[in-house]
Protein backbone atom coordinates (compact mmCIF):
# COMPACT_ATOMS: atom_id res chain seq x y z
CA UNK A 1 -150.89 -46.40 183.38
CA UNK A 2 -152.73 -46.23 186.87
CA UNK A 3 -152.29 -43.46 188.94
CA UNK A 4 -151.23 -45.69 191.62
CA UNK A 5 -147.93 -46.95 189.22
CA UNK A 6 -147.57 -42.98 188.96
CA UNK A 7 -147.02 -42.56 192.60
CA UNK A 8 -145.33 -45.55 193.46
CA UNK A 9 -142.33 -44.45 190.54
CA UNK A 10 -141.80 -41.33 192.90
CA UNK A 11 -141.73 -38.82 190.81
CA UNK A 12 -142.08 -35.22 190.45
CA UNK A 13 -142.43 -33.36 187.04
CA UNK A 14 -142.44 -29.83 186.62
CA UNK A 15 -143.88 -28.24 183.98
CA UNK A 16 -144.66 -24.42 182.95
CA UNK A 17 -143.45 -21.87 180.74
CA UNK A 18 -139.44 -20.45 180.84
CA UNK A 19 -138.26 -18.33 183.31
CA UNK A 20 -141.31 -19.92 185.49
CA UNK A 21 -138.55 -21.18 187.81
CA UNK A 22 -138.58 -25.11 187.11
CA UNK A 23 -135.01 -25.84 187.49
CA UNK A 24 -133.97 -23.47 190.50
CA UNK A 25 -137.20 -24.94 192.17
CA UNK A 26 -136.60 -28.79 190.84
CA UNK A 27 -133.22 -28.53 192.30
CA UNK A 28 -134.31 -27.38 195.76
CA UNK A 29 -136.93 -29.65 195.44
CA UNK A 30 -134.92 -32.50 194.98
CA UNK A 31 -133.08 -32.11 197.42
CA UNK A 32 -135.97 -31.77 200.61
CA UNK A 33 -137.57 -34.20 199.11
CA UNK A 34 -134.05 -36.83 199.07
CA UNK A 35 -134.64 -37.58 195.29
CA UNK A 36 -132.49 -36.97 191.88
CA UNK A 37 -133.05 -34.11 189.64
CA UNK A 38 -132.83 -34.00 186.14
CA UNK A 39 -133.57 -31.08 183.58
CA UNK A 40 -135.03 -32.25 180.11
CA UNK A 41 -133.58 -29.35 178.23
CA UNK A 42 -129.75 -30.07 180.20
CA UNK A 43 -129.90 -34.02 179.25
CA UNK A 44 -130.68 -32.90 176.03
CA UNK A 45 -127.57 -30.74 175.88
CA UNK A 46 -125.35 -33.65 177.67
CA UNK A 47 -126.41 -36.04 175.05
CA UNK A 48 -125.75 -34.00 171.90
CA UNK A 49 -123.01 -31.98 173.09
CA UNK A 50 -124.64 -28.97 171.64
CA UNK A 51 -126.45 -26.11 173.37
CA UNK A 52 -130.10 -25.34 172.69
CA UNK A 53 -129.61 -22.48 170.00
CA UNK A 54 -127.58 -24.75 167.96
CA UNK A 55 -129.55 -27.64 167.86
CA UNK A 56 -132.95 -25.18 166.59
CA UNK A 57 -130.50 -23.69 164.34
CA UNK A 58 -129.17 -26.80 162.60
CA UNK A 59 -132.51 -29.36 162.83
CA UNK A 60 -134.81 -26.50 163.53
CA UNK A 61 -138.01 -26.64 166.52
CA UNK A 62 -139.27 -29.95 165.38
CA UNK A 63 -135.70 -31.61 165.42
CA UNK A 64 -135.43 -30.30 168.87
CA UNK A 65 -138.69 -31.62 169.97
CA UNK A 66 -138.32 -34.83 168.69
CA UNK A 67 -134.85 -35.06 170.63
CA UNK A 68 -136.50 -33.42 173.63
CA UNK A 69 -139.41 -36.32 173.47
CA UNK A 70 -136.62 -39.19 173.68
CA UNK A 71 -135.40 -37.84 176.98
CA UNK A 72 -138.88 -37.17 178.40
CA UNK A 73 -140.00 -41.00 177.25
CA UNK A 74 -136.26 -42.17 179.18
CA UNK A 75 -136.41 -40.15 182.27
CA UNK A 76 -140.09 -40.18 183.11
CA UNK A 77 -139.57 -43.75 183.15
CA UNK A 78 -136.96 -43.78 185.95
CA UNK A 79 -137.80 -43.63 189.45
CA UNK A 80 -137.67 -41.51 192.19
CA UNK A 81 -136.46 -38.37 190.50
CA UNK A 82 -137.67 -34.97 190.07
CA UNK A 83 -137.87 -34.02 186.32
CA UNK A 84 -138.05 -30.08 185.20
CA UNK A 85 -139.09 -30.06 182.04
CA UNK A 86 -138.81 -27.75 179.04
CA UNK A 87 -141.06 -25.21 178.26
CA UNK A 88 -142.23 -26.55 174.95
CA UNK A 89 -142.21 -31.10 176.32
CA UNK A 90 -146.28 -29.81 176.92
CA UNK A 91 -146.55 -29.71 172.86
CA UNK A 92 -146.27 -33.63 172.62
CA UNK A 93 -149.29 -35.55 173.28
CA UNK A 94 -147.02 -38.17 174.28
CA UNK A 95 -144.98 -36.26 176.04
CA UNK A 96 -147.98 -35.28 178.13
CA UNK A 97 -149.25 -38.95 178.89
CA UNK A 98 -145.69 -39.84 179.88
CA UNK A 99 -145.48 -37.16 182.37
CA UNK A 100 -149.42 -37.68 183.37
CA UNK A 101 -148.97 -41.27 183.88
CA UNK A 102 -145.36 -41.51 185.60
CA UNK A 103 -145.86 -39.50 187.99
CA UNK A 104 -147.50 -36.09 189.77
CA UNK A 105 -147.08 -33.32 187.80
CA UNK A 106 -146.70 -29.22 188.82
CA UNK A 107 -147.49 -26.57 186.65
CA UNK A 108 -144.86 -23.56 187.93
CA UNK A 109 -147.10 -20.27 186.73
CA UNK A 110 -145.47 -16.66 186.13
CA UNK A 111 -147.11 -13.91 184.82
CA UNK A 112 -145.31 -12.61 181.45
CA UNK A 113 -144.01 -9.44 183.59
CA UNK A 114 -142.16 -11.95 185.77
CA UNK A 115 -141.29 -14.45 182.95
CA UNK A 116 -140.22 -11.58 181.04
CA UNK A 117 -137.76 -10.12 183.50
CA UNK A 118 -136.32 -13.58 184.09
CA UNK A 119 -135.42 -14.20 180.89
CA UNK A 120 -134.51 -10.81 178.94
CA UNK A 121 -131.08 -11.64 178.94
CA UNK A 122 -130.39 -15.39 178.72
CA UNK A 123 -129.65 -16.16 174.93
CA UNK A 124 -130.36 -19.63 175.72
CA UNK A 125 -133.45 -19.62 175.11
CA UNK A 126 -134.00 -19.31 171.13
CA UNK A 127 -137.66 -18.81 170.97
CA UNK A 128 -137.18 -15.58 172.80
CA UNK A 129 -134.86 -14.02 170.24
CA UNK A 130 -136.68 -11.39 168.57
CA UNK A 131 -138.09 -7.67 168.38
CA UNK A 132 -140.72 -8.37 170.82
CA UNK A 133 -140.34 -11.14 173.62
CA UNK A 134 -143.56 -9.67 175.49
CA UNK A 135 -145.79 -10.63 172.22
CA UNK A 136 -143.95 -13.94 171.90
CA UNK A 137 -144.13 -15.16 175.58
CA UNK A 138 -148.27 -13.95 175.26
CA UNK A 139 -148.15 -16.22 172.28
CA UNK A 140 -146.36 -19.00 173.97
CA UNK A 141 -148.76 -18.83 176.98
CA UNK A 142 -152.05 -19.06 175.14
CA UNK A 143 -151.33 -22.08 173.03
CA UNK A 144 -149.49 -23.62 176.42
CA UNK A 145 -151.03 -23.03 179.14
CA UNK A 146 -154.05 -25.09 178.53
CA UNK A 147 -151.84 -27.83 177.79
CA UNK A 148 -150.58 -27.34 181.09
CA UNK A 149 -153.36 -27.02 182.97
CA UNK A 150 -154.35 -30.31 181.05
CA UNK A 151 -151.40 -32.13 182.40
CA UNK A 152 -151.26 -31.23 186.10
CA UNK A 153 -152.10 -32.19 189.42
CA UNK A 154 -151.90 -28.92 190.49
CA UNK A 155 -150.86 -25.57 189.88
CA UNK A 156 -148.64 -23.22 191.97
CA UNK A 157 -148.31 -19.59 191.42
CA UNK A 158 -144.57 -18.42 191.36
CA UNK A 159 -145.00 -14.76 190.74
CA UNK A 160 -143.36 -12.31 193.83
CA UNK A 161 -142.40 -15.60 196.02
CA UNK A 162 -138.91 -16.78 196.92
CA UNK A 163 -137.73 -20.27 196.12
CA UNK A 164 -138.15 -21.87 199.26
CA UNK A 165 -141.64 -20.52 199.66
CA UNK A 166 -142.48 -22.41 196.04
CA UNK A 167 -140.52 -25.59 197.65
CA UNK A 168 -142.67 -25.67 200.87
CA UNK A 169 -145.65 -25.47 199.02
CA UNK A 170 -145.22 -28.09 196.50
CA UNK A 171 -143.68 -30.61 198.89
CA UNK A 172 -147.00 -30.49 201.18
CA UNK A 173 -149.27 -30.40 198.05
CA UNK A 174 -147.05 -33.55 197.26
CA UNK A 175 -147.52 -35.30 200.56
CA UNK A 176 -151.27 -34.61 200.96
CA UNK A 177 -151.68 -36.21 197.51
CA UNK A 178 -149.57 -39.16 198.77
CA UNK A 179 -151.63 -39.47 201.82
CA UNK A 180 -154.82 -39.37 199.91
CA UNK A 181 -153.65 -42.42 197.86
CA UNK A 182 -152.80 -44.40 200.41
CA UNK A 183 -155.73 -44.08 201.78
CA UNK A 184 -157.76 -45.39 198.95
């Protein structure tokens, strides 16, 4: 797909690891921006009617990322919407060319100090439940982050910044890319 199509669909993606900030942010986002949000891991959850631990307990990671690709291949395909993504959607090669190609795509980077303290007490997130989240998020982070440096447009650093300081950034970072296109 040309970038072009990508910018005319309107969309936002937001990728990064969890606790990074992508759904506070995407909301927020959304919202200054006068588009819908959507959260992969949350339409996931709608359409099953199971949370997030259940669904890796019962069909395990790979169940969950094949479900997880469906949604990503349905709502990267709509228009005008601002998508936050799940920390794993990156693993996918198709996941990543349906993001890449449908739209402009923000990696939301923490450090694992901030990630950690974001997420030491949401048992939502299944990955993290074990003896030592620090040496599972450092894990996480160097077979991901290339992946997510592979897939974006640009990268904003989240640690020791409020919400709306995030927002303002990405929304001009967004418009200057918009300009740039239509100036092609």
């Amino acid at each position: 797909m040309s970038q072009d199509t990508a910018f005319d669909r309107g969309n936002l993606f937001l990728v990064g690891p969890m606790g990074a900030g992508k759904t506070t942010i995407g909301r927020q986002l959304a919202e200054v921006l006068g588009k819908s949000f959507k959260d992969s891991d949350h339409e996931i959850v709608r359409r099953t009617g199971a949370r997030i631990p259940l669904i890796f307990e019962i069909e395990g990671e790979e169940g969950f990322r094949r479900r997880e690709q469906d949604v990503i291949d349905a709502l990267s395909a709509e228009k005008n919407l601002v998508l936050a993504t799940g920390g794993g959607a990156v693993l996918k090669p198709e996941n990543r060319a349906h993001l890449s190609g449908r739209g402009t795509v923000f990696y939301l980077f923490g450090s694992i100090d901030q990630l950690l303290r974001r997420t030491r007490r949401d048992r939502n997130r299944p990955l993290l439940q074990t003896d030592n989240p620090r040496a599972k998020l450092e894990a996480l982070m160097a077979e991901r982050d290339p992946l997510y440096r592979e897939v974006a447009d640009a990268v904003i650093y989240t640690d020791e910044r409020s919400v709306r300081s995030v927002v303002k950034e990405i929304v001009a970072r967004y418009r200057h890319m918009e300009k740039e296109r239509q100036a092609k």
